[in-house]
PDB file of N, CA and C in Angstrom:
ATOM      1  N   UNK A   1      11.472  30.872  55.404  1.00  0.00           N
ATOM      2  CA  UNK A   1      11.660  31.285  54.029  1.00  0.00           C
ATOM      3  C   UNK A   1      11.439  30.091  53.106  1.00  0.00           C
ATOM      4  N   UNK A   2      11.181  30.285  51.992  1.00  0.00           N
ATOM      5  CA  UNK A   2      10.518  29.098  51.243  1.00  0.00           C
ATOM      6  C   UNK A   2      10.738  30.039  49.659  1.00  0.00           C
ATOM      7  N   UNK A   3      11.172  29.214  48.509  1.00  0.00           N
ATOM      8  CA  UNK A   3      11.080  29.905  47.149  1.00  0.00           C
ATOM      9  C   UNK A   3      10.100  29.472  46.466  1.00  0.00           C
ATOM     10  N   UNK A   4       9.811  30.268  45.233  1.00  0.00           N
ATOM     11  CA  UNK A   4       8.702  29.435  44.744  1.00  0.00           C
ATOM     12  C   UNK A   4       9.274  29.774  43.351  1.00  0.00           C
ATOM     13  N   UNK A   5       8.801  29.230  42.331  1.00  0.00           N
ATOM     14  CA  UNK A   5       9.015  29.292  40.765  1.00  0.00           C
ATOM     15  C   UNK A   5       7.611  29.798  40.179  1.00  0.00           C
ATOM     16  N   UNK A   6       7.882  31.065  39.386  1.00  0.00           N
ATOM     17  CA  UNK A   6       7.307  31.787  38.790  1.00  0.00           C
ATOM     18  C   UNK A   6       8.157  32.232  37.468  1.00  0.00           C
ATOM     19  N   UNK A   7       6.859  32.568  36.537  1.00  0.00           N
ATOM     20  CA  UNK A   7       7.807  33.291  34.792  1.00  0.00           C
ATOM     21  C   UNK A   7       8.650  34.058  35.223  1.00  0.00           C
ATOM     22  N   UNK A   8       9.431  34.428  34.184  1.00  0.00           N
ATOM     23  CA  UNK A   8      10.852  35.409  34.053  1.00  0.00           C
ATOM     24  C   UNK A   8       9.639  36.781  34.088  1.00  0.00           C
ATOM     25  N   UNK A   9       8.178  36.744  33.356  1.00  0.00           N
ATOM     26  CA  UNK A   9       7.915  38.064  33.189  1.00  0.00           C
ATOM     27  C   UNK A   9       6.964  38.547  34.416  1.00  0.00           C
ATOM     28  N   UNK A  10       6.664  37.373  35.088  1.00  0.00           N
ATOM     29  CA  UNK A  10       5.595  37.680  36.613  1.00  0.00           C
ATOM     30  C   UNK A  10       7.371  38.024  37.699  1.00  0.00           C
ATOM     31  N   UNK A  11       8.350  37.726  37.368  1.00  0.00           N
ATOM     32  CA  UNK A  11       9.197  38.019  38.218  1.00  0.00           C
ATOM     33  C   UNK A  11       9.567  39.677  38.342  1.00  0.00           C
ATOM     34  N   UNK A  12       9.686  39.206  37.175  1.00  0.00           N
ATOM     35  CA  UNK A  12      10.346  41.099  36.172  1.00  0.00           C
ATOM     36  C   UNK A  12       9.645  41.744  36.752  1.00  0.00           C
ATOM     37  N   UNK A  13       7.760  42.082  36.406  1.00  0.00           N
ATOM     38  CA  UNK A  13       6.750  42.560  36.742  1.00  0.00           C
ATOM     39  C   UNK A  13       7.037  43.322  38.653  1.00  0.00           C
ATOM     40  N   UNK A  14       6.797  41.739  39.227  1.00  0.00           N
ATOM     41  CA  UNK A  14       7.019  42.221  40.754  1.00  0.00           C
ATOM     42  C   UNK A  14       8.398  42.927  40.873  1.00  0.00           C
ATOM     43  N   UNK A  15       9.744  43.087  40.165  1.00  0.00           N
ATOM     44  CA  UNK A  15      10.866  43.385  40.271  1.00  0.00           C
ATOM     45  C   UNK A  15      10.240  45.057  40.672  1.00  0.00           C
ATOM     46  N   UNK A  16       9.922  45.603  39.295  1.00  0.00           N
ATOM     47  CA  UNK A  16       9.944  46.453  39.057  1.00  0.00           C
ATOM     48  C   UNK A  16       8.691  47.262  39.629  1.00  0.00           C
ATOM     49  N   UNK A  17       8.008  46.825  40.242  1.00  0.00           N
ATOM     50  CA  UNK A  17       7.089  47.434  41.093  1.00  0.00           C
ATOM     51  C   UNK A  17       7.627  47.519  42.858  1.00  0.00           C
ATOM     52  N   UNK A  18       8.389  46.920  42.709  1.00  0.00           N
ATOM     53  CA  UNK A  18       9.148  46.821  44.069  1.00  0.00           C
ATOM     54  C   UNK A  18       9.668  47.414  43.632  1.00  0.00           C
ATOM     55  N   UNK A  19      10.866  48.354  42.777  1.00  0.00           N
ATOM     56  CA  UNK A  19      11.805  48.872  42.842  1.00  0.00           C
ATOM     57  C   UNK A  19      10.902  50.442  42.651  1.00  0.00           C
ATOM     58  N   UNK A  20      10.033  50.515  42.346  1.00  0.00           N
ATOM     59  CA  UNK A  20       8.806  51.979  41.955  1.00  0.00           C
ATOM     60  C   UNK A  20       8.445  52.537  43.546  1.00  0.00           C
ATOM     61  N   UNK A  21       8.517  51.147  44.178  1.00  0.00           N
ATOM     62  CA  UNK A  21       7.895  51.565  45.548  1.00  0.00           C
ATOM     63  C   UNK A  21       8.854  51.439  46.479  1.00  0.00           C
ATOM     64  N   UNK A  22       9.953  51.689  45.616  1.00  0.00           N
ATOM     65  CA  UNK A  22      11.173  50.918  46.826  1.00  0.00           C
ATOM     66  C   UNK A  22      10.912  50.426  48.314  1.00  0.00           C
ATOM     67  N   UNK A  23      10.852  48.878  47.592  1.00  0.00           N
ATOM     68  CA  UNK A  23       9.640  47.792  48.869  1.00  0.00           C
ATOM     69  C   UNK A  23      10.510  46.748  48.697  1.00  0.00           C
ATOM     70  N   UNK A  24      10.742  45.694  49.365  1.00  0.00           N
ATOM     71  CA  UNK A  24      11.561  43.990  48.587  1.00  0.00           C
ATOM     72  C   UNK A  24      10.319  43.537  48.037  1.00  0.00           C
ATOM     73  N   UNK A  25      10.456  42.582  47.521  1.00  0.00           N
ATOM     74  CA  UNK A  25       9.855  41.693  46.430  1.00  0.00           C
ATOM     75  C   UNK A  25       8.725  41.048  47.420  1.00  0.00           C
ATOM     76  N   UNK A  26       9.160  40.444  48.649  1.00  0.00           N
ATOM     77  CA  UNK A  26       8.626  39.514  49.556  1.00  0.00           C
ATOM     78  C   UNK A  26       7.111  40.968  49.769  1.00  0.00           C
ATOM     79  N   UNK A  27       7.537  42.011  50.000  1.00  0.00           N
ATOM     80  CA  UNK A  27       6.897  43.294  50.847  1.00  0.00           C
ATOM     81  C   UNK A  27       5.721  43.680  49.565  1.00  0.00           C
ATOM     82  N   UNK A  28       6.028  43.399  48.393  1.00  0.00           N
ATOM     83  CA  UNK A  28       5.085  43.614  46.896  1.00  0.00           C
ATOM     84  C   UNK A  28       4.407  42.773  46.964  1.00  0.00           C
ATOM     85  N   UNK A  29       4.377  41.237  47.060  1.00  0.00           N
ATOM     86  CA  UNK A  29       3.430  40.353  47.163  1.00  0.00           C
ATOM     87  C   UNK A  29       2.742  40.686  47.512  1.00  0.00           C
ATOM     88  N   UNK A  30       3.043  40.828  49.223  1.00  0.00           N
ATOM     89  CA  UNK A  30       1.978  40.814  50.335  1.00  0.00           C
ATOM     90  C   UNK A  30       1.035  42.069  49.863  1.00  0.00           C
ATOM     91  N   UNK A  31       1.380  43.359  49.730  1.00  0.00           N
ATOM     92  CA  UNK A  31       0.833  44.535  49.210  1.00  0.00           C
ATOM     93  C   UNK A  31      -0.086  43.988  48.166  1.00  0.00           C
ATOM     94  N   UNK A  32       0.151  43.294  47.204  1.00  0.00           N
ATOM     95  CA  UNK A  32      -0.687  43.340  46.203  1.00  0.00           C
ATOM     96  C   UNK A  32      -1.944  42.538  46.341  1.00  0.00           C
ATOM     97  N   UNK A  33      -1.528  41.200  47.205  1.00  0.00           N
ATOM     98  CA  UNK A  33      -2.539  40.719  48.194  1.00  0.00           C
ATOM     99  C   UNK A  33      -3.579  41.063  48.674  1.00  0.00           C
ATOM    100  N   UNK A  34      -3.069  42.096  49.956  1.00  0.00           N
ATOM    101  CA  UNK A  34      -3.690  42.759  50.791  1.00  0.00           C
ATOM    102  C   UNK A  34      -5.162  43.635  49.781  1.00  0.00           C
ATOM    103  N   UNK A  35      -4.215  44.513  48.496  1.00  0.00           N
ATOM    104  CA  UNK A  35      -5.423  45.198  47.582  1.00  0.00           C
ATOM    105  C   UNK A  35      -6.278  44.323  47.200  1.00  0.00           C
ATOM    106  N   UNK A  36      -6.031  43.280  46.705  1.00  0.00           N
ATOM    107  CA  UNK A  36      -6.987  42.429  46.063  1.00  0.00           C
ATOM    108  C   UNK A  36      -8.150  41.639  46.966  1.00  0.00           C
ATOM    109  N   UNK A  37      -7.413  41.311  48.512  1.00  0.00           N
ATOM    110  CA  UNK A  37      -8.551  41.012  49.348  1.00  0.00           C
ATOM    111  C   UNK A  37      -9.425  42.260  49.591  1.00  0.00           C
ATOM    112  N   UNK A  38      -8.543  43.342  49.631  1.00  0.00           N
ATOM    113  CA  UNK A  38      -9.375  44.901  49.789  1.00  0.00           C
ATOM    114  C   UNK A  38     -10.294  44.771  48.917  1.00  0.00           C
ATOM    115  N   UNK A  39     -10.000  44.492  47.617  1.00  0.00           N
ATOM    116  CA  UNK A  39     -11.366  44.872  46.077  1.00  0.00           C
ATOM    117  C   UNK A  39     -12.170  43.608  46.569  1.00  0.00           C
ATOM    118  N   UNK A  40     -11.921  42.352  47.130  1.00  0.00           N
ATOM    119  CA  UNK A  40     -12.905  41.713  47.175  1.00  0.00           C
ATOM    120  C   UNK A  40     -13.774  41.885  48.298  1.00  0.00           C
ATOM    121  N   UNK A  41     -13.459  42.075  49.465  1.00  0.00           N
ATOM    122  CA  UNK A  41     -13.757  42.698  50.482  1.00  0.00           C
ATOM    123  C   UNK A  41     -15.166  43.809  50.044  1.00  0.00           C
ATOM    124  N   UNK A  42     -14.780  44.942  49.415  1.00  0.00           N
ATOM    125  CA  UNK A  42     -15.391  46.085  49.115  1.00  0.00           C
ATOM    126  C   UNK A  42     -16.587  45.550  47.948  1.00  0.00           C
ATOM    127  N   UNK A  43     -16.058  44.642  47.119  1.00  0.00           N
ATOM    128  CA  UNK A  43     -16.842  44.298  46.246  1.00  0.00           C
ATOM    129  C   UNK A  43     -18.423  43.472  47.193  1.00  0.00           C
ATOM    130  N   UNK A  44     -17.985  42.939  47.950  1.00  0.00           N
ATOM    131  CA  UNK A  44     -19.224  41.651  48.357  1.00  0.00           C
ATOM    132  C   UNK A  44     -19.661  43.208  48.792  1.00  0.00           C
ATOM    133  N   UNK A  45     -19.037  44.020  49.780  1.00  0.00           N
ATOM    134  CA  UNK A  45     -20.086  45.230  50.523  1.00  0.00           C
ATOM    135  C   UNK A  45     -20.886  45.499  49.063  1.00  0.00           C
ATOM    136  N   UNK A  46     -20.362  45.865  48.000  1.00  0.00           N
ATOM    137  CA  UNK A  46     -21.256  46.793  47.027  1.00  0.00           C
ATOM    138  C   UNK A  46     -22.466  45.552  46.753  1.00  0.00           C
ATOM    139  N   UNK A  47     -22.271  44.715  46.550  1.00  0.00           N
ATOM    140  CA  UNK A  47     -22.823  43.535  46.398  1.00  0.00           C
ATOM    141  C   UNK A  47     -24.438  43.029  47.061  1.00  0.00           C
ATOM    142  N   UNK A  48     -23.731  43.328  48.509  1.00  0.00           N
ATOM    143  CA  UNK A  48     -24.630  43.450  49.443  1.00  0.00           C
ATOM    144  C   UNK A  48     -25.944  44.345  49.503  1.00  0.00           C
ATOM    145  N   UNK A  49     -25.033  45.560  49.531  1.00  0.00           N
ATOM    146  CA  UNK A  49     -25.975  46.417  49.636  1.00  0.00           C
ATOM    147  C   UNK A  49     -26.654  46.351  48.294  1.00  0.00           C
ATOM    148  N   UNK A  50     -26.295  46.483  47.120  1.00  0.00           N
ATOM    149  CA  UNK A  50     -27.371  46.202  46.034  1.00  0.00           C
ATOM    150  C   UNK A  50     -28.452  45.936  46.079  1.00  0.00           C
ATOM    151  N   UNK A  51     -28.478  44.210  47.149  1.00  0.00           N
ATOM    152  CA  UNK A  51     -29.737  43.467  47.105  1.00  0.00           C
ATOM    153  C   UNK A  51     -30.453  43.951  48.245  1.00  0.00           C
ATOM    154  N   UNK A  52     -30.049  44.832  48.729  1.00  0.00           N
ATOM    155  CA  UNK A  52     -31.012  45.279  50.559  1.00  0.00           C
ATOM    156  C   UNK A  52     -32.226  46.300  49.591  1.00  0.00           C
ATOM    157  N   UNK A  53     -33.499  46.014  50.166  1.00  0.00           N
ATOM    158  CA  UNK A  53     -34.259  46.927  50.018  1.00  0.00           C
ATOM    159  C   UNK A  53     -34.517  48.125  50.380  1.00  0.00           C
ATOM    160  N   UNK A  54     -35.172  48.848  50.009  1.00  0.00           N
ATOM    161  CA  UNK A  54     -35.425  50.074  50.763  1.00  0.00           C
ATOM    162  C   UNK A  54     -35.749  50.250  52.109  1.00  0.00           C
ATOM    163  N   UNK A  55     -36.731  49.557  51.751  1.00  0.00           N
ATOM    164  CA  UNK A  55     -37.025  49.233  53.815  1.00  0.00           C
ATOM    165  C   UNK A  55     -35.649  48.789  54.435  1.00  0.00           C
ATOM    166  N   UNK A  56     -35.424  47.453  53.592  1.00  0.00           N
ATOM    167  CA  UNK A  56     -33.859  47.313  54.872  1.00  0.00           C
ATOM    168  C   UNK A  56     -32.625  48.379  54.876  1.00  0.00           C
ATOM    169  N   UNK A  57     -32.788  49.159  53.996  1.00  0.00           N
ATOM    170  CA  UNK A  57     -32.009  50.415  54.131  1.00  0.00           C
ATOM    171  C   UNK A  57     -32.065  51.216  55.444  1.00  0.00           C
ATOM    172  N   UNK A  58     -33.360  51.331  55.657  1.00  0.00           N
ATOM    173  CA  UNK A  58     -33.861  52.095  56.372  1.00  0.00           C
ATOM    174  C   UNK A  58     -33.696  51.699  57.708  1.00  0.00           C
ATOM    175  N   UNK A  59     -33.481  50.601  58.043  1.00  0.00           N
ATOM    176  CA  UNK A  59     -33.613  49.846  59.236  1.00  0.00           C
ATOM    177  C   UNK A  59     -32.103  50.540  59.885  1.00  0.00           C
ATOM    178  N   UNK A  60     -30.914  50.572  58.758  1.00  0.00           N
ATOM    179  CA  UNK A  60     -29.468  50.841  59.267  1.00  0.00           C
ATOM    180  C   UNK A  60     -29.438  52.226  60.173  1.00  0.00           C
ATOM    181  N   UNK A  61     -28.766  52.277  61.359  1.00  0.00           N
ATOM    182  CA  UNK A  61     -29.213  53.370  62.514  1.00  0.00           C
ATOM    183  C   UNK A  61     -27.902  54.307  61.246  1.00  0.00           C
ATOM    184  N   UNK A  62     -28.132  55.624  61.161  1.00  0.00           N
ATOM    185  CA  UNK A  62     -27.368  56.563  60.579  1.00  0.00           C
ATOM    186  C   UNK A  62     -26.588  57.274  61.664  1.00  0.00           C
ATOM    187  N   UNK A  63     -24.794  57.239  61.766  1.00  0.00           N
ATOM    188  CA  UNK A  63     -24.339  58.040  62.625  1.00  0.00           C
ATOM    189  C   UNK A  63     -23.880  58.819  62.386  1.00  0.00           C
ATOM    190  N   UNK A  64     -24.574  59.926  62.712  1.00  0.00           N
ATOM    191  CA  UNK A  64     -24.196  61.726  62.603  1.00  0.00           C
ATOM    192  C   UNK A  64     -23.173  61.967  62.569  1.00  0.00           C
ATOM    193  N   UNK A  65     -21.939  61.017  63.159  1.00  0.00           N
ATOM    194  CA  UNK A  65     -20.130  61.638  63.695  1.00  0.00           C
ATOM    195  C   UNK A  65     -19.501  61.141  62.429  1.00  0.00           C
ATOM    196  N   UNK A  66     -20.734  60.793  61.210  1.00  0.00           N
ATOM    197  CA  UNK A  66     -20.068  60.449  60.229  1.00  0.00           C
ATOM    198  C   UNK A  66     -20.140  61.789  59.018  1.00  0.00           C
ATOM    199  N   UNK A  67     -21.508  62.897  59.429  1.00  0.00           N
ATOM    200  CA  UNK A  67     -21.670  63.694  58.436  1.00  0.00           C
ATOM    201  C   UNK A  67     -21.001  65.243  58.836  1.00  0.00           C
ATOM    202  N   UNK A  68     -20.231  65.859  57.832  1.00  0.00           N
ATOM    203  CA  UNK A  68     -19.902  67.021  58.074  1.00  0.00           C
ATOM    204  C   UNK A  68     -20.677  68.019  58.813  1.00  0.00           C
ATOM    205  N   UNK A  69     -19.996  68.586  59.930  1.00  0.00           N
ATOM    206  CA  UNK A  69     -20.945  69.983  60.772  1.00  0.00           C
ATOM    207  C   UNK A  69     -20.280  70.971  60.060  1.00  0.00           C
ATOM    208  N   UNK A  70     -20.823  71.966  59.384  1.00  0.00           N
ATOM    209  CA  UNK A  70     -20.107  72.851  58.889  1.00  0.00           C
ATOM    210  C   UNK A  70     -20.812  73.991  59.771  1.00  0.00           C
ATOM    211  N   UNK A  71     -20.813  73.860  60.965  1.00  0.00           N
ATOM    212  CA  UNK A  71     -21.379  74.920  62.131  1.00  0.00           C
ATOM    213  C   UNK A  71     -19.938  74.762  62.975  1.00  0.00           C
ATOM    214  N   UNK A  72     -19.491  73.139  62.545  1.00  0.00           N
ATOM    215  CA  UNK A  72     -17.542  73.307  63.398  1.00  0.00           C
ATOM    216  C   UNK A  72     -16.590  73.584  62.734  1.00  0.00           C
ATOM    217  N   UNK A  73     -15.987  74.796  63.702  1.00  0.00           N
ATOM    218  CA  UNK A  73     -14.706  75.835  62.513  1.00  0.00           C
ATOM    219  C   UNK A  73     -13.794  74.550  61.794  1.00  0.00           C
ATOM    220  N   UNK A  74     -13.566  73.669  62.257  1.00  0.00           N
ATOM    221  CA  UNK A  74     -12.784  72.906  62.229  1.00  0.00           C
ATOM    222  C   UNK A  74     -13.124  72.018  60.691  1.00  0.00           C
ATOM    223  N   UNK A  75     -14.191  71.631  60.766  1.00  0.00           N
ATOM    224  CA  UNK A  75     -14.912  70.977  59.471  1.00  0.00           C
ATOM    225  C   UNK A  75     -15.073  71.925  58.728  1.00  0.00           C
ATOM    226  N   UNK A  76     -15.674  72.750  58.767  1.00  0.00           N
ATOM    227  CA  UNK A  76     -15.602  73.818  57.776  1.00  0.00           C
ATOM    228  C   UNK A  76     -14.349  74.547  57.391  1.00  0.00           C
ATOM    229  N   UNK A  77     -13.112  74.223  57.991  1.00  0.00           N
ATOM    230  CA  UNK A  77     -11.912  74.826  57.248  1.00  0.00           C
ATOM    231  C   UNK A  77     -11.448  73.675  56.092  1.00  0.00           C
ATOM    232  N   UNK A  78     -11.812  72.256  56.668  1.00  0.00           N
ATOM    233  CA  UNK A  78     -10.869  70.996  55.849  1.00  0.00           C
ATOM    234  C   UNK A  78     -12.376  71.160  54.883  1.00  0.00           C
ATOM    235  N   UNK A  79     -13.610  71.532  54.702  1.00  0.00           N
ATOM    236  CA  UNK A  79     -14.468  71.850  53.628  1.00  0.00           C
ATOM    237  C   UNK A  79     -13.894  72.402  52.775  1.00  0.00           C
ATOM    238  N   UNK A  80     -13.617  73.872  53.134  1.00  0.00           N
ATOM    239  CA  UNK A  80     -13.059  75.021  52.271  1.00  0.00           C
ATOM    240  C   UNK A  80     -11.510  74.697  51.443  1.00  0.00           C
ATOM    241  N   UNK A  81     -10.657  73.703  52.195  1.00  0.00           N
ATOM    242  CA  UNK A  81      -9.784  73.106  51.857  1.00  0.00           C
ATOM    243  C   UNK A  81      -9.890  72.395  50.562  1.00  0.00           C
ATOM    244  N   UNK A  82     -11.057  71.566  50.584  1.00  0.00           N
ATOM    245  CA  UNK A  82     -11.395  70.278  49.276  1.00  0.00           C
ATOM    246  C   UNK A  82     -11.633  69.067  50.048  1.00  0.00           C
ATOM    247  N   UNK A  83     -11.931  68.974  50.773  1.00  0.00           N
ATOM    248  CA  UNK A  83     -12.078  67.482  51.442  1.00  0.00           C
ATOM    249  C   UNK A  83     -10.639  67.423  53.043  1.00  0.00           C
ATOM    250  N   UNK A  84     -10.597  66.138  53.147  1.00  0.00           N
ATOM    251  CA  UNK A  84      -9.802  65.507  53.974  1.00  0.00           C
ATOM    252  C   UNK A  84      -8.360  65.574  53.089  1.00  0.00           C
TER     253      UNK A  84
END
């Protein structure tokens, strides 16, 4: 364990987002962390792909177990549903 010194209003802030998510303070950090490596994470992908060409688009193998069968009762009920 280790403290650190931060404003009265970056304290407040995390207080009260911990208390929204009823989480401890220590458990909000890390969470808010985690999103922000997530947006950067996701960001370089969008990033990436931007600069790929068409051709190198094309090169990426496409996997089918990723696109809806709506020939399986099963996919076609969580369809009719609205999604996942």
């Amino acid at each position: 364990m280790t403290t650190i010194k931060v404003p009265a209003e970056l304290r407040d802030r995390l207080a009260a987002r911990a208390k929204r998510e009823h989480i401890t303070l220590a458990a909000t950090i890390a969470k808010v962390l985690d999103e922000a490596e997530e947006r950067q994470f996701w960001d370089a992908v969008r990033e990436e792909n931007a600069r790929l060409t068409e051709e190198e688009r094309g090169r990426y193998v496409h996997d089918s177990t990723l696109l809806d069968d709506l020939d399986d009762p099963e996919d076609r009920a969580i369809s009719i549903r609205g999604g996942w």
